[in-house]
N, C-alpha and C. Protein backbone atom coordinates (compact mmCIF):
# COMPACT_ATOMS: atom_id res chain seq x y z
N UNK A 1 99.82 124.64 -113.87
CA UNK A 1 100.00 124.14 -112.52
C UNK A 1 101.17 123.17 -112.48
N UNK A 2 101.63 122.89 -111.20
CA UNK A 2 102.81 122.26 -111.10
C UNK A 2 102.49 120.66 -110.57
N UNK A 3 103.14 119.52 -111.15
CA UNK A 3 102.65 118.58 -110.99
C UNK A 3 102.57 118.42 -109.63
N UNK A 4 103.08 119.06 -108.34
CA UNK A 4 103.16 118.88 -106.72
C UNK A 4 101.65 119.15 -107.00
N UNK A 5 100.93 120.11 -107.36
CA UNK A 5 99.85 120.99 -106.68
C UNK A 5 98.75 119.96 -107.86
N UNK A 6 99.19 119.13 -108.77
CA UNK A 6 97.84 118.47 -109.02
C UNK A 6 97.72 116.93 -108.70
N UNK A 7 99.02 117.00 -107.96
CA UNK A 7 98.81 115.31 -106.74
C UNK A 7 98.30 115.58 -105.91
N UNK A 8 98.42 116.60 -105.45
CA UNK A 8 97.97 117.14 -104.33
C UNK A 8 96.34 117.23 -104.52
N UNK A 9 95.80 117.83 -105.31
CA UNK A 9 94.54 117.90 -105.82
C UNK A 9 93.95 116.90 -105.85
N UNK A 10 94.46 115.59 -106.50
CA UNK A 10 93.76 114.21 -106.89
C UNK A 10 93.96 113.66 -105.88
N UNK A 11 95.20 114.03 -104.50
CA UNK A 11 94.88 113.34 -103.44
C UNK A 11 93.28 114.02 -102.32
N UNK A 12 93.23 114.71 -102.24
CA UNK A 12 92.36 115.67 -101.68
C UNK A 12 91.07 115.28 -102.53
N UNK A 13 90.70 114.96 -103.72
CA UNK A 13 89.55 114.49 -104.06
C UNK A 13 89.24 113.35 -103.87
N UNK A 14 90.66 112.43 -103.89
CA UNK A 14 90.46 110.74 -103.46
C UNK A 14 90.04 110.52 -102.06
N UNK A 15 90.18 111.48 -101.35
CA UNK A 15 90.00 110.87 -99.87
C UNK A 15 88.54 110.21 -99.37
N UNK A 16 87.88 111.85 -99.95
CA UNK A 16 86.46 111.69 -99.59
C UNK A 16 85.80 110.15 -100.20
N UNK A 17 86.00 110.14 -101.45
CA UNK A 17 85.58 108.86 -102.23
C UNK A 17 86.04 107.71 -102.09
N UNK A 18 87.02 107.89 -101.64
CA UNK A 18 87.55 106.29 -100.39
C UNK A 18 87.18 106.05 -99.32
N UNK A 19 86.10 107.16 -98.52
CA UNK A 19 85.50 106.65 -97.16
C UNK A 19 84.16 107.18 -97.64
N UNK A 20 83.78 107.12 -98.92
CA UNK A 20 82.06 106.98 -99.23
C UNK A 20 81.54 105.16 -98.76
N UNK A 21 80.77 105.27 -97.55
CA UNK A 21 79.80 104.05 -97.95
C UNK A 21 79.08 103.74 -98.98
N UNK A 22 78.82 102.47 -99.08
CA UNK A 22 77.19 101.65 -99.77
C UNK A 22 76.46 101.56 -98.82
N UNK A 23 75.66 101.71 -99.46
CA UNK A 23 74.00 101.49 -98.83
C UNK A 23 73.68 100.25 -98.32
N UNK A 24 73.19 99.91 -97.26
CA UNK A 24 73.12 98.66 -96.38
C UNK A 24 72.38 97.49 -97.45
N UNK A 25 72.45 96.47 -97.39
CA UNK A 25 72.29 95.29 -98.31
C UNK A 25 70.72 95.11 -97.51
N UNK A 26 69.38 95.25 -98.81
CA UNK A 26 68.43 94.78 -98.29
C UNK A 26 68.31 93.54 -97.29
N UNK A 27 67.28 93.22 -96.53
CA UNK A 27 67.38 92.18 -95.26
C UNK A 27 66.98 90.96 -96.26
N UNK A 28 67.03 89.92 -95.61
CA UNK A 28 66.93 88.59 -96.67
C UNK A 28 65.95 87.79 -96.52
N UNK A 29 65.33 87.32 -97.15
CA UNK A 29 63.95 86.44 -96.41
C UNK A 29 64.35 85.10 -95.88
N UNK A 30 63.54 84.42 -95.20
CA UNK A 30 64.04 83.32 -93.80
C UNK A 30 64.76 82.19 -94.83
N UNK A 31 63.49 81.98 -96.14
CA UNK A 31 64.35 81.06 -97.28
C UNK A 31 65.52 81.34 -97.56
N UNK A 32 65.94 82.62 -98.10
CA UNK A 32 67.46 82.80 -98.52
C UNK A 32 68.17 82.55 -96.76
N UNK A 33 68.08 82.98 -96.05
CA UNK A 33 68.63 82.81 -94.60
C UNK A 33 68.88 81.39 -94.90
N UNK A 34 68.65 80.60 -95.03
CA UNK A 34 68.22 78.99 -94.85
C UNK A 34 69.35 78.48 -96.21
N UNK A 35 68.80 78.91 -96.99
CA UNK A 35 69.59 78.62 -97.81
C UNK A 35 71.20 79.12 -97.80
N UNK A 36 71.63 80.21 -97.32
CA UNK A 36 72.88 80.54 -97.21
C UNK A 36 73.25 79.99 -95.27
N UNK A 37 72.69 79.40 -94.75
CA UNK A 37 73.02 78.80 -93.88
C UNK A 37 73.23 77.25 -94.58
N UNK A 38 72.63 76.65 -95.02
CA UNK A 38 72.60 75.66 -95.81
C UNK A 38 74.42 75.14 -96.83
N UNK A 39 74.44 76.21 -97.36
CA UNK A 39 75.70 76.45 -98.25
C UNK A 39 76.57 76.59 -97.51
N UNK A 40 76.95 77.47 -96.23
CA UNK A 40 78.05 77.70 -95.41
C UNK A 40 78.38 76.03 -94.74
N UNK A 41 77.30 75.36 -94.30
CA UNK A 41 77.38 74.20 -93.70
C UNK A 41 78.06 73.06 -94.49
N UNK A 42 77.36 73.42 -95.89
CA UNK A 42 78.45 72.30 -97.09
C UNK A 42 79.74 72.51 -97.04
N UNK A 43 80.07 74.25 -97.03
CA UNK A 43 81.11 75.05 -97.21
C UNK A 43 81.74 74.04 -96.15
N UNK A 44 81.73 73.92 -94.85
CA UNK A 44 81.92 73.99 -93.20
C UNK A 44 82.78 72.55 -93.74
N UNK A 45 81.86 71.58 -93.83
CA UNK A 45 81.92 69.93 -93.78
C UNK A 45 83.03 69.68 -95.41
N UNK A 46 82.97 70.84 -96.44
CA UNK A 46 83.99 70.18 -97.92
C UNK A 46 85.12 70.39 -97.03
N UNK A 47 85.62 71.44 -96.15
CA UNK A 47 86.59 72.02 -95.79
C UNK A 47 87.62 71.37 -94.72
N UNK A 48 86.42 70.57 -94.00
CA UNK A 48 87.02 69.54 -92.78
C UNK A 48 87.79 68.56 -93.20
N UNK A 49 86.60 67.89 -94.63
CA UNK A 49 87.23 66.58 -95.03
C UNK A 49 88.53 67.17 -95.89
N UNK A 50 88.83 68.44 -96.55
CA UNK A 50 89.56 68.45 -97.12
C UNK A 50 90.94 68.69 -96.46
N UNK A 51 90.83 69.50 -95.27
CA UNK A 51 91.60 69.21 -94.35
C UNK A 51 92.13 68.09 -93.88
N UNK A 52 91.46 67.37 -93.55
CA UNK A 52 91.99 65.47 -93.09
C UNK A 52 92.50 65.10 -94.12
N UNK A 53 92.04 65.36 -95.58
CA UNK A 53 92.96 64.83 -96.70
C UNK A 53 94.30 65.14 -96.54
N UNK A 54 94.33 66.47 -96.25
CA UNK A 54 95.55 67.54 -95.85
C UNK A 54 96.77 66.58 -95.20
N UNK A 55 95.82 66.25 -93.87
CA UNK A 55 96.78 65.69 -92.74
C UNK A 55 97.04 64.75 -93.27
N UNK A 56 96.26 63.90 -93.30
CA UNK A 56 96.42 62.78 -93.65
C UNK A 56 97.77 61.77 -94.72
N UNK A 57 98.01 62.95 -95.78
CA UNK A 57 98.48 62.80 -96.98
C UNK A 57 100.25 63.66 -95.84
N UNK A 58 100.14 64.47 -95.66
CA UNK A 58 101.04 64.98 -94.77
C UNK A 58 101.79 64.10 -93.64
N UNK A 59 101.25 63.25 -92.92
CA UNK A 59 101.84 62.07 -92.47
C UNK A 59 102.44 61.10 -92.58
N UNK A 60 101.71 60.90 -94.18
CA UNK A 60 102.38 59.96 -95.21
C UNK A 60 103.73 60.30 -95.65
N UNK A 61 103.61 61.25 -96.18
CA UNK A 61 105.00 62.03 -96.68
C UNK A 61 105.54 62.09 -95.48
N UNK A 62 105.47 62.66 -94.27
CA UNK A 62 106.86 62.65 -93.15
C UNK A 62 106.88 60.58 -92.94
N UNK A 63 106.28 60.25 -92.95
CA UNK A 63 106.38 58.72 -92.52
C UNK A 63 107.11 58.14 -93.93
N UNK A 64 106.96 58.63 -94.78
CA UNK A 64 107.94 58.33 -96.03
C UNK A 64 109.00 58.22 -95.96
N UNK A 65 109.37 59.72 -95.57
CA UNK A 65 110.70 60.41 -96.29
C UNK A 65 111.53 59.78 -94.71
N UNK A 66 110.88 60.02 -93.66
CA UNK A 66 111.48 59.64 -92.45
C UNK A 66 112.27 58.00 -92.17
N UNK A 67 111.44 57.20 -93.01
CA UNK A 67 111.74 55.75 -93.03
C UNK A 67 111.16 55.05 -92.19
N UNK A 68 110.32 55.49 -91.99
CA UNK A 68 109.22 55.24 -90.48
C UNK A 68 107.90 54.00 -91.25
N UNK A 69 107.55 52.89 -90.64
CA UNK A 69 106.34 52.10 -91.33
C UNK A 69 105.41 52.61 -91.28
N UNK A 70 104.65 52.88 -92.50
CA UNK A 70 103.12 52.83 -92.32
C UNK A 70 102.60 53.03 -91.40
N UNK A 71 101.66 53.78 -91.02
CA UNK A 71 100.57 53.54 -89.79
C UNK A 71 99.63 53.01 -90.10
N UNK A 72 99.62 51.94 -88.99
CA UNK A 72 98.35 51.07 -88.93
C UNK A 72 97.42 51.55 -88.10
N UNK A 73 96.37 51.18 -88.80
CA UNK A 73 94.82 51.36 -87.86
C UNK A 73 95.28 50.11 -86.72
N UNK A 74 94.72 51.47 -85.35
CA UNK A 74 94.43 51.03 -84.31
C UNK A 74 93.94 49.75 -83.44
N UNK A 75 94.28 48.81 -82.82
CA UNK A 75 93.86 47.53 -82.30
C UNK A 75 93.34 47.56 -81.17
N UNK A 76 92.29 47.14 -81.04
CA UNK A 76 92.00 47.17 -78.99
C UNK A 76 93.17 46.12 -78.47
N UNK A 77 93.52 46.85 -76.97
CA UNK A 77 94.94 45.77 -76.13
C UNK A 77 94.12 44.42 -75.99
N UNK A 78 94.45 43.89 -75.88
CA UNK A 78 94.10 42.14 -75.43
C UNK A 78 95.51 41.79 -74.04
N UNK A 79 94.40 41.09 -73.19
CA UNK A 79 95.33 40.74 -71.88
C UNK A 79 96.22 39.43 -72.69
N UNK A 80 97.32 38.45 -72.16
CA UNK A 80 97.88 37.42 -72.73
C UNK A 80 97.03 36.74 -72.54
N UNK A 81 95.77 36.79 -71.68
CA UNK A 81 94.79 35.50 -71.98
C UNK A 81 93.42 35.58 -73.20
N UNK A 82 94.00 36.64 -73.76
CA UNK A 82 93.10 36.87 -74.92
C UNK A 82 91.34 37.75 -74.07
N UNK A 83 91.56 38.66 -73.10
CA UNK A 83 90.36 38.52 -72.86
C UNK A 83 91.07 40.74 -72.88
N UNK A 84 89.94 41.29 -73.18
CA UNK A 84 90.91 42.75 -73.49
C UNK A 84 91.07 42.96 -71.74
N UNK A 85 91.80 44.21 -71.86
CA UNK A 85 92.30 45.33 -70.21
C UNK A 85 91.53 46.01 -70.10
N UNK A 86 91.35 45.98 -68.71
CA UNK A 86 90.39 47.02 -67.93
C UNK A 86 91.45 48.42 -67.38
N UNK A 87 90.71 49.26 -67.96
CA UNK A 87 91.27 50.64 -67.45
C UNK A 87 91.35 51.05 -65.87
């Protein structure tokens, strides 16, 4: 046989066996439910804070390289008579 006609062959056998399913994943009991709700939620909350590390550290560096001061934590306004502003 000619190598055209046995690509051809191994393509024609690959097809079928590339759109064979698996068999549906038994259902899970309410504990495992709980528990892999449980894990996604750790998952949820490592991912946030690791994000804010993200930003956080990312601000720094443009406030670095930019020549820009530090950011300071936030102050409530105070009127000049020391008493704060009403919105």
């Amino acid at each position: 046989m000619s190598r055209i006609a046995i690509a051809a062959l191994v393509l024609l056998l690959a097809v079928p066996c590339a759109q064979a399913k698996l068999p549906p994943a038994p259902p899970k009991s309410p504990a495992e439910q709980a528990a892999a709700a449980e894990k996604a939620k750790e998952a949820a909350a490592k991912d946030a804070a690791e994000l804010a590390a993200a930003m956080d550290r990312a601000v720094a560096n443009y406030r670095k390289n930019k020549g820009l001061p530090p950011e300071q934590p936030a102050a409530p306004a105070k009127a000049a008579n020391g008493q704060k502003k009403h919105k």
